[in-house]
PDB file of N, CA and C in Angstrom:
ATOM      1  N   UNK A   1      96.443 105.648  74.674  1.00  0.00           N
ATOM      2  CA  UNK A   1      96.103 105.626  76.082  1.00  0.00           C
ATOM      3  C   UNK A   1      97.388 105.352  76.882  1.00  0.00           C
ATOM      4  N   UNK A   2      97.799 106.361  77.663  1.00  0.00           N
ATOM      5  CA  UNK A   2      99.036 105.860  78.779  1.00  0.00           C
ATOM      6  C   UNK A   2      99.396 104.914  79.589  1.00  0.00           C
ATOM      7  N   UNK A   3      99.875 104.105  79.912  1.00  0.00           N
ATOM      8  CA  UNK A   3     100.012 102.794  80.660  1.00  0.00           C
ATOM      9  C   UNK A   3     100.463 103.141  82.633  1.00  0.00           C
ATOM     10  N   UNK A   4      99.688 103.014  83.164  1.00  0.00           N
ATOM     11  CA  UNK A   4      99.685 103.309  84.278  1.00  0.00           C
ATOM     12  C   UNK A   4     100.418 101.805  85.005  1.00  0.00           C
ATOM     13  N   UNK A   5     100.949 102.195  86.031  1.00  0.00           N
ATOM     14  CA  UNK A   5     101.462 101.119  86.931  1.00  0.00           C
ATOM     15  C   UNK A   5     100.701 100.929  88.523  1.00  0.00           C
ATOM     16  N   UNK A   6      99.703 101.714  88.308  1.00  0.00           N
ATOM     17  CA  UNK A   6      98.663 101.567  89.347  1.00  0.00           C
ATOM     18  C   UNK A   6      97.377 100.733  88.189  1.00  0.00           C
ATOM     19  N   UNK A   7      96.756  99.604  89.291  1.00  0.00           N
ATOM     20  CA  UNK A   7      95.641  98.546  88.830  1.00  0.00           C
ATOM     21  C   UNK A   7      94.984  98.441  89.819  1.00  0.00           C
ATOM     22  N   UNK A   8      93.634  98.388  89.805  1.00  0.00           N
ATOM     23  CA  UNK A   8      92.395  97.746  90.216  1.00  0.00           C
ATOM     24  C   UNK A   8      92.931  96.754  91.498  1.00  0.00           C
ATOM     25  N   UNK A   9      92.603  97.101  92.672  1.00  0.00           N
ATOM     26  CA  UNK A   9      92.673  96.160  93.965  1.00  0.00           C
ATOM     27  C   UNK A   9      94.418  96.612  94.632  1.00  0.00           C
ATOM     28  N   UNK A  10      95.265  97.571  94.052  1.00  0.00           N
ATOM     29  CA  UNK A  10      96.245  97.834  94.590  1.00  0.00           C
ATOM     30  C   UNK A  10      96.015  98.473  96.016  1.00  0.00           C
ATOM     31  N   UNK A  11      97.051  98.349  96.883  1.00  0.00           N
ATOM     32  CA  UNK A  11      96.665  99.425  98.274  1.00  0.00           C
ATOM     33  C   UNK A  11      97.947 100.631  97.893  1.00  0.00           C
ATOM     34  N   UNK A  12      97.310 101.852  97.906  1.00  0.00           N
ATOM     35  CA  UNK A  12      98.318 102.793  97.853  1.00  0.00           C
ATOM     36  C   UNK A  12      98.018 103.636  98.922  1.00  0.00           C
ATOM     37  N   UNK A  13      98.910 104.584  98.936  1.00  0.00           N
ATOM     38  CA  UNK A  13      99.091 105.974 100.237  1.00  0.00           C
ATOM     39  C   UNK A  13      98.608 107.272  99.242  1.00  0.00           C
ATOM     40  N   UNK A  14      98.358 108.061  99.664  1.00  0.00           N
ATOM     41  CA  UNK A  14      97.992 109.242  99.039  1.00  0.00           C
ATOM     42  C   UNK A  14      99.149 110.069  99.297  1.00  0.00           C
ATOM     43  N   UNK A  15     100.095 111.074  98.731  1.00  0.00           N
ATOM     44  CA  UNK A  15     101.432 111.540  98.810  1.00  0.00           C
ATOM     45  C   UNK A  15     101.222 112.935  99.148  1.00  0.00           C
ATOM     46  N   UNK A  16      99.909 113.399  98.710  1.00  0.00           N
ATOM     47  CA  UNK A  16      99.460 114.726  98.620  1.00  0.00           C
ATOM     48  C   UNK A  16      98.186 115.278  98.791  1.00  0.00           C
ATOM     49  N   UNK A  17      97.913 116.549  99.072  1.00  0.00           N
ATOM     50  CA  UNK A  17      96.808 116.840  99.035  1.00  0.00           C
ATOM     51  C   UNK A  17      95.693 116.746 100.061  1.00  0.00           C
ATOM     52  N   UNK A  18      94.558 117.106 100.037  1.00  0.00           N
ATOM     53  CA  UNK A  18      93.698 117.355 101.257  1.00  0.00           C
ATOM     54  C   UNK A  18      93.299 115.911 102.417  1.00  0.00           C
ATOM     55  N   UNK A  19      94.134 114.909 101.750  1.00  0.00           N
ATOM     56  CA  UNK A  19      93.646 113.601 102.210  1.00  0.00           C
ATOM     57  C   UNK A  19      95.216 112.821 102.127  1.00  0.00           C
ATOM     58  N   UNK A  20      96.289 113.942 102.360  1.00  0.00           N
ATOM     59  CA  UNK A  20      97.916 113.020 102.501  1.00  0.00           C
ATOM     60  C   UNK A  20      97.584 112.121 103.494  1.00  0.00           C
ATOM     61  N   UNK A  21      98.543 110.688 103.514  1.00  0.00           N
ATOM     62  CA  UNK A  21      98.915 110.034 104.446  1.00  0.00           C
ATOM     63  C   UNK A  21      97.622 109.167 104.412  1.00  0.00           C
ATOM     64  N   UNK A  22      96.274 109.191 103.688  1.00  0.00           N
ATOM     65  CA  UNK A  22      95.282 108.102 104.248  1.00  0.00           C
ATOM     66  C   UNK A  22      96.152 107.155 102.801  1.00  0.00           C
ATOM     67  N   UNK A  23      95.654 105.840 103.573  1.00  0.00           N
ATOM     68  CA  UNK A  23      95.603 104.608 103.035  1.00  0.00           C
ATOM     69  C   UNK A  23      94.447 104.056 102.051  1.00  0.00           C
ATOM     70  N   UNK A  24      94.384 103.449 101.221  1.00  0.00           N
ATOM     71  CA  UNK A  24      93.090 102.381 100.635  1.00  0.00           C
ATOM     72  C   UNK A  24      93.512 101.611  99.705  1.00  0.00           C
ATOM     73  N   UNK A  25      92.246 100.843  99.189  1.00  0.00           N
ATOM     74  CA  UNK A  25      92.813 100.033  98.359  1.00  0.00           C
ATOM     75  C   UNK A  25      92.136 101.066  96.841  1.00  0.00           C
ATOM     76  N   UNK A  26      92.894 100.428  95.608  1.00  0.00           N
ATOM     77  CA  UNK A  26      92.391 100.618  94.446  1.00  0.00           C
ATOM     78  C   UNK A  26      90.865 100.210  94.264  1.00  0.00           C
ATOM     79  N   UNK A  27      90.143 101.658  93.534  1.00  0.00           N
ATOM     80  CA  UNK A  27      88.327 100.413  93.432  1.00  0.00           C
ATOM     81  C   UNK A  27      88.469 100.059  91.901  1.00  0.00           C
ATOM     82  N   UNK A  28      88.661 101.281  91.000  1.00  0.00           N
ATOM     83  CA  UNK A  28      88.534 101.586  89.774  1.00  0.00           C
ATOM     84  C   UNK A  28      89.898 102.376  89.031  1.00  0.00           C
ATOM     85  N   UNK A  29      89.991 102.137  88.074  1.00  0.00           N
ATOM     86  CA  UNK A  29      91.395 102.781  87.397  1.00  0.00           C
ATOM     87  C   UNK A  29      90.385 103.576  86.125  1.00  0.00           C
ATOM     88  N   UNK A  30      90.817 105.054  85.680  1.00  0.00           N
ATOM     89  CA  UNK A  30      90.369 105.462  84.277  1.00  0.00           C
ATOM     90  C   UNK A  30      92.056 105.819  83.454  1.00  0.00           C
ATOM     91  N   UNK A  31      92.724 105.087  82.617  1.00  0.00           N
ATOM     92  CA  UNK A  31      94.021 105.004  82.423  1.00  0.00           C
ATOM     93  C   UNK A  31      93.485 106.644  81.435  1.00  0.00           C
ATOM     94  N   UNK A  32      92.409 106.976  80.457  1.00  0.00           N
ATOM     95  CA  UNK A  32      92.166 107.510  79.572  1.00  0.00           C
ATOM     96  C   UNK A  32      92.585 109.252  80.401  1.00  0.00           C
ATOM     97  N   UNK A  33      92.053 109.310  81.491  1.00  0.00           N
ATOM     98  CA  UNK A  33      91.853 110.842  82.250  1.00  0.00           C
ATOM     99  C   UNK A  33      93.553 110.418  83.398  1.00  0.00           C
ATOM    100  N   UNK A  34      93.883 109.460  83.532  1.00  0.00           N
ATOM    101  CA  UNK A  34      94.983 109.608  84.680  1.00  0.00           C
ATOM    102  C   UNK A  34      94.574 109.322  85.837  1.00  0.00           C
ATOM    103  N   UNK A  35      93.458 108.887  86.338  1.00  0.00           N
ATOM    104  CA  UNK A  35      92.928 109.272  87.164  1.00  0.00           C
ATOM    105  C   UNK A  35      92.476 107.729  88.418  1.00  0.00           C
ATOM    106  N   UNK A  36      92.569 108.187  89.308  1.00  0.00           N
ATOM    107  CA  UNK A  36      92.107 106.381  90.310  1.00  0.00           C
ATOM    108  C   UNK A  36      90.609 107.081  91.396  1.00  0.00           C
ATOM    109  N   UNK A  37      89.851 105.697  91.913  1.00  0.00           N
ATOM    110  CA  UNK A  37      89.494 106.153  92.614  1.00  0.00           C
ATOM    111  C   UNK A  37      89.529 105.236  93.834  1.00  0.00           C
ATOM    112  N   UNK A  38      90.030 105.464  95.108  1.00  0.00           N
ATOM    113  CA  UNK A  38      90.651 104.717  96.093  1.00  0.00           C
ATOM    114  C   UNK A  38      89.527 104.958  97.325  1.00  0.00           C
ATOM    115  N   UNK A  39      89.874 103.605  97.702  1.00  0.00           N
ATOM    116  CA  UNK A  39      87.960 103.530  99.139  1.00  0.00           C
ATOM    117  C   UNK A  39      88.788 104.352 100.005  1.00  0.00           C
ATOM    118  N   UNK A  40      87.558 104.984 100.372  1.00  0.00           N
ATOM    119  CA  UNK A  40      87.578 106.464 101.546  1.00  0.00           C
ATOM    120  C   UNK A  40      88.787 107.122 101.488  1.00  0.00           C
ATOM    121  N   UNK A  41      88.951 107.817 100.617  1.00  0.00           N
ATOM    122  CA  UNK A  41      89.936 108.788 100.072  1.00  0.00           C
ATOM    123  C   UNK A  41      89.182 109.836  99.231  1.00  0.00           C
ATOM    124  N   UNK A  42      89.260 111.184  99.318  1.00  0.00           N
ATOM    125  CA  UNK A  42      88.751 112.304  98.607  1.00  0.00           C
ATOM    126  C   UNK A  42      86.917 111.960  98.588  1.00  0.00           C
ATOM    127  N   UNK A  43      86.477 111.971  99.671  1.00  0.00           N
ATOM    128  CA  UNK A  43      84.794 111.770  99.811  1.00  0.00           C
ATOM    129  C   UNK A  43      84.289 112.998  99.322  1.00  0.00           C
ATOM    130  N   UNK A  44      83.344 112.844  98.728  1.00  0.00           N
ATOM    131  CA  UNK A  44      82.365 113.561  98.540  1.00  0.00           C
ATOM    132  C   UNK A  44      80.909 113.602  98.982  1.00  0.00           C
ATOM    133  N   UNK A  45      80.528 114.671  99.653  1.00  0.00           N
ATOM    134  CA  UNK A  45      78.199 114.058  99.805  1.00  0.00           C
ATOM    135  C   UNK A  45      77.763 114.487  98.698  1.00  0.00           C
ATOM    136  N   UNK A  46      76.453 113.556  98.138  1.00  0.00           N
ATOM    137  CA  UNK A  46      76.084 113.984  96.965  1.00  0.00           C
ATOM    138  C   UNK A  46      74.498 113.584  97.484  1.00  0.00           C
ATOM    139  N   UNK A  47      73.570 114.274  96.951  1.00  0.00           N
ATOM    140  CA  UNK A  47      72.297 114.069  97.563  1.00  0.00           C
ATOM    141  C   UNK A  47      71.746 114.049  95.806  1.00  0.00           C
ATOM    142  N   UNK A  48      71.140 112.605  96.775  1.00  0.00           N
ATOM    143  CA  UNK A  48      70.806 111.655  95.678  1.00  0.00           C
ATOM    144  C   UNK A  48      68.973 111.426  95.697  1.00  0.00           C
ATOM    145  N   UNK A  49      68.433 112.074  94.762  1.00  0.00           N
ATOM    146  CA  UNK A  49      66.397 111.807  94.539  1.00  0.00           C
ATOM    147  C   UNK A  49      65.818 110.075  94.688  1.00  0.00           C
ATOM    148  N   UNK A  50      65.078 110.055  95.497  1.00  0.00           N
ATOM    149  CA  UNK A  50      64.888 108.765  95.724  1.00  0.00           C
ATOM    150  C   UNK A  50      64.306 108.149  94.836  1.00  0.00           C
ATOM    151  N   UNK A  51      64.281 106.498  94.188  1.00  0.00           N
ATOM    152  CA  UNK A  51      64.285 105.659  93.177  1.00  0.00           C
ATOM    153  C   UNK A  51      63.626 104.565  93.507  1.00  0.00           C
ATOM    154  N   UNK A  52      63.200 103.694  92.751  1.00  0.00           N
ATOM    155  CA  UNK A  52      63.059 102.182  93.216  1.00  0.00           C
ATOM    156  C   UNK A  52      63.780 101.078  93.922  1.00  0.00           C
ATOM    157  N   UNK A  53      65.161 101.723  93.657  1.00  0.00           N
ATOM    158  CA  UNK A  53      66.518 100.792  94.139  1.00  0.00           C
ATOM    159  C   UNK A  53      66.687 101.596  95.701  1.00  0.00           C
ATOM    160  N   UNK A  54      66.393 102.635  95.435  1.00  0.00           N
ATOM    161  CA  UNK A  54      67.472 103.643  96.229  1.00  0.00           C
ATOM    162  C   UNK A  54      66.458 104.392  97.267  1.00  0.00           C
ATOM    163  N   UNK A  55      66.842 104.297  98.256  1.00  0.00           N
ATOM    164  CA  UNK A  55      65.907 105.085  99.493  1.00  0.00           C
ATOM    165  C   UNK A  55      65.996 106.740  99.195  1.00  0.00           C
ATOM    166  N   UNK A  56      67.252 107.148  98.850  1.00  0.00           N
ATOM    167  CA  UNK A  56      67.423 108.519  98.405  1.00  0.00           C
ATOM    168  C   UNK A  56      68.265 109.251  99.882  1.00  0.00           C
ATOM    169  N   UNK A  57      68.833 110.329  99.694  1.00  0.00           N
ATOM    170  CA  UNK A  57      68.820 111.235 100.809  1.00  0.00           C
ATOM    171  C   UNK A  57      70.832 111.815 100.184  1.00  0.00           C
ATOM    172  N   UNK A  58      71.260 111.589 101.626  1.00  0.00           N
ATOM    173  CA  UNK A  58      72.501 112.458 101.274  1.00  0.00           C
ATOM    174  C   UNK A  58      73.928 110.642 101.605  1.00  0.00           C
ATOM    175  N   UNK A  59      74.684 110.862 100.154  1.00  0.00           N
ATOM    176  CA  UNK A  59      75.255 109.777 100.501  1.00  0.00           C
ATOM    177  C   UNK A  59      76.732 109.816 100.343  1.00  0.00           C
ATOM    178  N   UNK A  60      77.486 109.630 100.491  1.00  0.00           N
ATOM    179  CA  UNK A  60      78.990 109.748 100.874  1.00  0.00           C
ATOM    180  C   UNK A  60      80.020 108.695  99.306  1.00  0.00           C
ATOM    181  N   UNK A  61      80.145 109.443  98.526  1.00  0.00           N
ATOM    182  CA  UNK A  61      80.943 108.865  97.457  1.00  0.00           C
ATOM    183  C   UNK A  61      82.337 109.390  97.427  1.00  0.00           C
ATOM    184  N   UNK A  62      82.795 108.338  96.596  1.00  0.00           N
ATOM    185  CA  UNK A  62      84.560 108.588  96.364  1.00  0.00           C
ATOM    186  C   UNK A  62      84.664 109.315  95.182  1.00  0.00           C
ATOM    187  N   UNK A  63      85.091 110.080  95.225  1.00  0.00           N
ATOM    188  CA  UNK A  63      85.525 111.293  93.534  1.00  0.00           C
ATOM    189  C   UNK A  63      87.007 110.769  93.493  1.00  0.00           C
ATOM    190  N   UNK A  64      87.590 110.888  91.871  1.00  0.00           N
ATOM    191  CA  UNK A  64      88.600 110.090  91.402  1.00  0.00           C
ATOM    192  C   UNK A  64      89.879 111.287  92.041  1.00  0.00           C
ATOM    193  N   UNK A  65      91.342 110.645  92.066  1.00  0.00           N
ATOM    194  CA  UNK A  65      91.980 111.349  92.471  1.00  0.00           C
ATOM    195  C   UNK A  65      93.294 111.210  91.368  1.00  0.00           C
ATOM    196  N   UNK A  66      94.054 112.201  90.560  1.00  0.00           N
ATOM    197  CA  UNK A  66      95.017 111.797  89.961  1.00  0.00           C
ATOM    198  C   UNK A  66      96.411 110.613  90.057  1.00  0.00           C
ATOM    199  N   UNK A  67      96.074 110.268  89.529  1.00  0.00           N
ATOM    200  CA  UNK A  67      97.358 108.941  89.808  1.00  0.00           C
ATOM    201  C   UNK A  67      98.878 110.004  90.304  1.00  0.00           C
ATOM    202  N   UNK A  68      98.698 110.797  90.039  1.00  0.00           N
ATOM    203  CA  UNK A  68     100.761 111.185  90.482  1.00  0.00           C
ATOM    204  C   UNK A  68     100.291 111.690  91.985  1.00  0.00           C
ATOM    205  N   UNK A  69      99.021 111.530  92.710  1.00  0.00           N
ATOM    206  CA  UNK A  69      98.851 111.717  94.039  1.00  0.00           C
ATOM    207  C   UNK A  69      98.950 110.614  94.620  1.00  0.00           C
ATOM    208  N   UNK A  70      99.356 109.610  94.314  1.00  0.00           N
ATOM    209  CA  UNK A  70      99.300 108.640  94.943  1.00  0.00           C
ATOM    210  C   UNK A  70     100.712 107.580  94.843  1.00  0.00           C
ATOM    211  N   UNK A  71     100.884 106.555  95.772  1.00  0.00           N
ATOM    212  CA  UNK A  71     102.355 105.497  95.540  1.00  0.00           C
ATOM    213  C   UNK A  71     101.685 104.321  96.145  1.00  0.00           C
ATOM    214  N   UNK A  72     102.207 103.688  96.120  1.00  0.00           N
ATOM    215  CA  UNK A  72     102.165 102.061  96.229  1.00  0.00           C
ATOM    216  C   UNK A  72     102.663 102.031  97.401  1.00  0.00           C
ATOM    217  N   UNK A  73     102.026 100.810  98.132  1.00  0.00           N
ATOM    218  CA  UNK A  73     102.625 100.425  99.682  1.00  0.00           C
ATOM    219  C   UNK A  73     103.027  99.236  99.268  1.00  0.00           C
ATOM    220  N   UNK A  74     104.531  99.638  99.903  1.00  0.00           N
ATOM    221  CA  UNK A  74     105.230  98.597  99.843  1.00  0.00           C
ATOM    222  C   UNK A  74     104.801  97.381 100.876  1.00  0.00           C
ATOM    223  N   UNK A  75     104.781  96.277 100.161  1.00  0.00           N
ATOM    224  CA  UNK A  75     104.563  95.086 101.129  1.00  0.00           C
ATOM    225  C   UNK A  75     105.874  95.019 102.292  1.00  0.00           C
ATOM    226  N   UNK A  76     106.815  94.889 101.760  1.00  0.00           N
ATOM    227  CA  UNK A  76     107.755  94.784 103.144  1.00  0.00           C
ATOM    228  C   UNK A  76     107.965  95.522 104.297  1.00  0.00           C
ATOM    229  N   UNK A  77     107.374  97.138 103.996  1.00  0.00           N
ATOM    230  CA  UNK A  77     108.219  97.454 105.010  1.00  0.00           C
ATOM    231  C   UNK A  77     106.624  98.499 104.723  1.00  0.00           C
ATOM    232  N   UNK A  78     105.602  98.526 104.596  1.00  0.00           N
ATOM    233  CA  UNK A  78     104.169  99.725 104.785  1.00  0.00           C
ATOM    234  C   UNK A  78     104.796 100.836 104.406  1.00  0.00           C
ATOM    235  N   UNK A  79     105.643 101.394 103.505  1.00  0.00           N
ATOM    236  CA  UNK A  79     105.825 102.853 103.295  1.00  0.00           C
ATOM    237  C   UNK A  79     105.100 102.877 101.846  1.00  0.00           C
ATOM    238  N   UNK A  80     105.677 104.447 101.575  1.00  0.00           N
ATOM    239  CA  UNK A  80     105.558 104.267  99.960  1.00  0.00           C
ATOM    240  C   UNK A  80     106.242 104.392  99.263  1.00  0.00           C
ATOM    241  N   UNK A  81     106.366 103.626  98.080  1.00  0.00           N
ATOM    242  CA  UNK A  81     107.446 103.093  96.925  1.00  0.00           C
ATOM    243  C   UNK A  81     107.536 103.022  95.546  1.00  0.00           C
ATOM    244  N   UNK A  82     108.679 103.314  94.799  1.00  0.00           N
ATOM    245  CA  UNK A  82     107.705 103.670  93.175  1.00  0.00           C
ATOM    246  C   UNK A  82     107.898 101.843  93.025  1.00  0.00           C
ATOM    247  N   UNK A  83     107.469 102.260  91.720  1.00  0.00           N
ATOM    248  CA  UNK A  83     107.209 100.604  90.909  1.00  0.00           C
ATOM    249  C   UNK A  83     107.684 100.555  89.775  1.00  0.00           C
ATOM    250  N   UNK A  84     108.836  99.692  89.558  1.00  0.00           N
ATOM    251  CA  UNK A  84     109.371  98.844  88.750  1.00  0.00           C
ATOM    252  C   UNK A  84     108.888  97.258  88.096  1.00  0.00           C
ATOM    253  N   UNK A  85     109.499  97.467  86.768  1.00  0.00           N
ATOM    254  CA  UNK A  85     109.047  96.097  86.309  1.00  0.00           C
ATOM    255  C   UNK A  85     110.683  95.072  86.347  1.00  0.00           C
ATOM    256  N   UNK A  86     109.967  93.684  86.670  1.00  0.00           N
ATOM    257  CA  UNK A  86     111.103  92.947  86.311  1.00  0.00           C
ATOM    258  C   UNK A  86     110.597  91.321  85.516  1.00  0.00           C
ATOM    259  N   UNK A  87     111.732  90.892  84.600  1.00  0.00           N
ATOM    260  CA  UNK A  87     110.927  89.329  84.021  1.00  0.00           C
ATOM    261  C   UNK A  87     111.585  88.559  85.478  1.00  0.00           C
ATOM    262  N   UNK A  88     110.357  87.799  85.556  1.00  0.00           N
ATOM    263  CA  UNK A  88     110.840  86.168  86.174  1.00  0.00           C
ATOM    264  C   UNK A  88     111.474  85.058  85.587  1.00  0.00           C
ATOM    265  N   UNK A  89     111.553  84.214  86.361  1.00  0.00           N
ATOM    266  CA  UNK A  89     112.577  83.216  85.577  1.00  0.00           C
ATOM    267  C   UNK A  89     111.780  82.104  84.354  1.00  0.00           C
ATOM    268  N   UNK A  90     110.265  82.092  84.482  1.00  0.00           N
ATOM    269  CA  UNK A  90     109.338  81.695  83.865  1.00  0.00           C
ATOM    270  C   UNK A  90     109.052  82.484  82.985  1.00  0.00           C
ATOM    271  N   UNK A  91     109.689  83.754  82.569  1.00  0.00           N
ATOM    272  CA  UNK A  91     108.950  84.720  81.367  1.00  0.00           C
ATOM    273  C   UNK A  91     108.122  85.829  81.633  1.00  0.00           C
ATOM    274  N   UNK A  92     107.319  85.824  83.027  1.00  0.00           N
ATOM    275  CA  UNK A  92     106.857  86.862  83.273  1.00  0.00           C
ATOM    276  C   UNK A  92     106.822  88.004  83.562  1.00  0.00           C
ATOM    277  N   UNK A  93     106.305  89.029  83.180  1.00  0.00           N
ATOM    278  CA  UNK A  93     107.032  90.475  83.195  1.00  0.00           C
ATOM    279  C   UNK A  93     106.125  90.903  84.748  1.00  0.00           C
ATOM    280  N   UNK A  94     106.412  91.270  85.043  1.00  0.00           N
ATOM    281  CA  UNK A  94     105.634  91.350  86.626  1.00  0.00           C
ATOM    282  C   UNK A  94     106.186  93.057  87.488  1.00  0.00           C
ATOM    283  N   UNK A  95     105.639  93.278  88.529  1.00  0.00           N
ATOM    284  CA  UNK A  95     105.617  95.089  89.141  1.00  0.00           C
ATOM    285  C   UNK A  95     106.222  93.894  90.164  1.00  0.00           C
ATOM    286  N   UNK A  96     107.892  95.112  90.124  1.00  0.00           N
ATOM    287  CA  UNK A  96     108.370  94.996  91.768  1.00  0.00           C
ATOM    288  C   UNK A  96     107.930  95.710  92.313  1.00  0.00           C
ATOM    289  N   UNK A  97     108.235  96.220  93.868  1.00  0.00           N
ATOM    290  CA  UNK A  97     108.707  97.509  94.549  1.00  0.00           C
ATOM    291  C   UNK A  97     110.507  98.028  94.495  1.00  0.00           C
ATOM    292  N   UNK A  98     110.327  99.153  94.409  1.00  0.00           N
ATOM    293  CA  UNK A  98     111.401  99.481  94.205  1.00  0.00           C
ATOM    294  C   UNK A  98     112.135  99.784  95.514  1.00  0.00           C
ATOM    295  N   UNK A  99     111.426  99.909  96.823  1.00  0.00           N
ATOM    296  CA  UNK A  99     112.491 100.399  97.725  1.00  0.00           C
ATOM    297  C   UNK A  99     112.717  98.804  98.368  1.00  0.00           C
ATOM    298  N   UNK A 100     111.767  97.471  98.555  1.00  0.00           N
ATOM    299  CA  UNK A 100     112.403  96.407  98.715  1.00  0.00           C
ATOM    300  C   UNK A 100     112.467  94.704  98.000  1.00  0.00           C
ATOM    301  N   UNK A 101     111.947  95.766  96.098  1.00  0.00           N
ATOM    302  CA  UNK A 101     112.071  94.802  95.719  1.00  0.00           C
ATOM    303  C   UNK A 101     111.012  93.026  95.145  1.00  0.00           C
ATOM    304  N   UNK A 102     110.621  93.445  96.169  1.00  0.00           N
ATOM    305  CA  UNK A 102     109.210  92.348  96.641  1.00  0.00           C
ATOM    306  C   UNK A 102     108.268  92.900  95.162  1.00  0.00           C
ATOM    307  N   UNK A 103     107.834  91.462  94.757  1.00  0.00           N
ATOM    308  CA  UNK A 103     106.577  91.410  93.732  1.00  0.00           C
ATOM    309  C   UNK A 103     105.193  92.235  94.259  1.00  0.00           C
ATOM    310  N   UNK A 104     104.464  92.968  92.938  1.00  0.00           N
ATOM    311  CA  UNK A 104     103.592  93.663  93.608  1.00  0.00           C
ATOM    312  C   UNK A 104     102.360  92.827  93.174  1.00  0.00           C
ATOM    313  N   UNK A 105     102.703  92.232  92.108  1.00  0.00           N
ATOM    314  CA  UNK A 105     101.558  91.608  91.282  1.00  0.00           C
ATOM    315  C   UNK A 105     101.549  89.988  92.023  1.00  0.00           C
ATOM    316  N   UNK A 106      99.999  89.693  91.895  1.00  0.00           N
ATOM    317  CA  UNK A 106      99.884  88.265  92.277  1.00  0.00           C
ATOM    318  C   UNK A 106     100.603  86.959  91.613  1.00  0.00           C
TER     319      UNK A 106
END
């Protein structure tokens, strides 16, 4: 399985494609397909048969979008930025940003 540098709760930019330039955060990662799916980015309507849970009708979902469509927002400066790893002085291997550096990980 490939090791992605995009995770669950990241905010990235979309770089490409029918939805360049929107913003969101990370919901879900599939590392197996490449693939992310980011809130209100690449919507889809899907009309859905009504259930016990579910009132039914026509409802507005996120379809996954390939990870190389997407970059990381940089905390310092809101653009987008690739991602580097660096150790801390405690041992930890942790995601910079690469255009300023700044920790990406909590």
């Amino acid at each position: 399985m490939p090791k992605l540098k995009i995770k669950k709760g990241d905010n990235v930019v979309v770089i490409t494609g029918r939805d360049k330039g929107k913003t969101g955060e990370v919901l879900r990662v599939f590392p197996a397909e490449q693939r992310v799916v980011v809130q209100g980015v690449h919507i889809a309507r899907r009309h859905t048969r009504q259930s016990m849970g579910n009132p039914g009708g026509i409802v507005d979902k996120e379809l996954t979008i390939h990870v190389s469509n997407v970059a990381h927002i940089d905390p310092a400066s809101s653009k987008p930025t690739r991602v580097g790893y660096k150790r801390l002085d405690d041992g930890r291997k942790v995601r910079v940003a690469r255009r300023s550096g700044e920790v990406l990980d909590k």
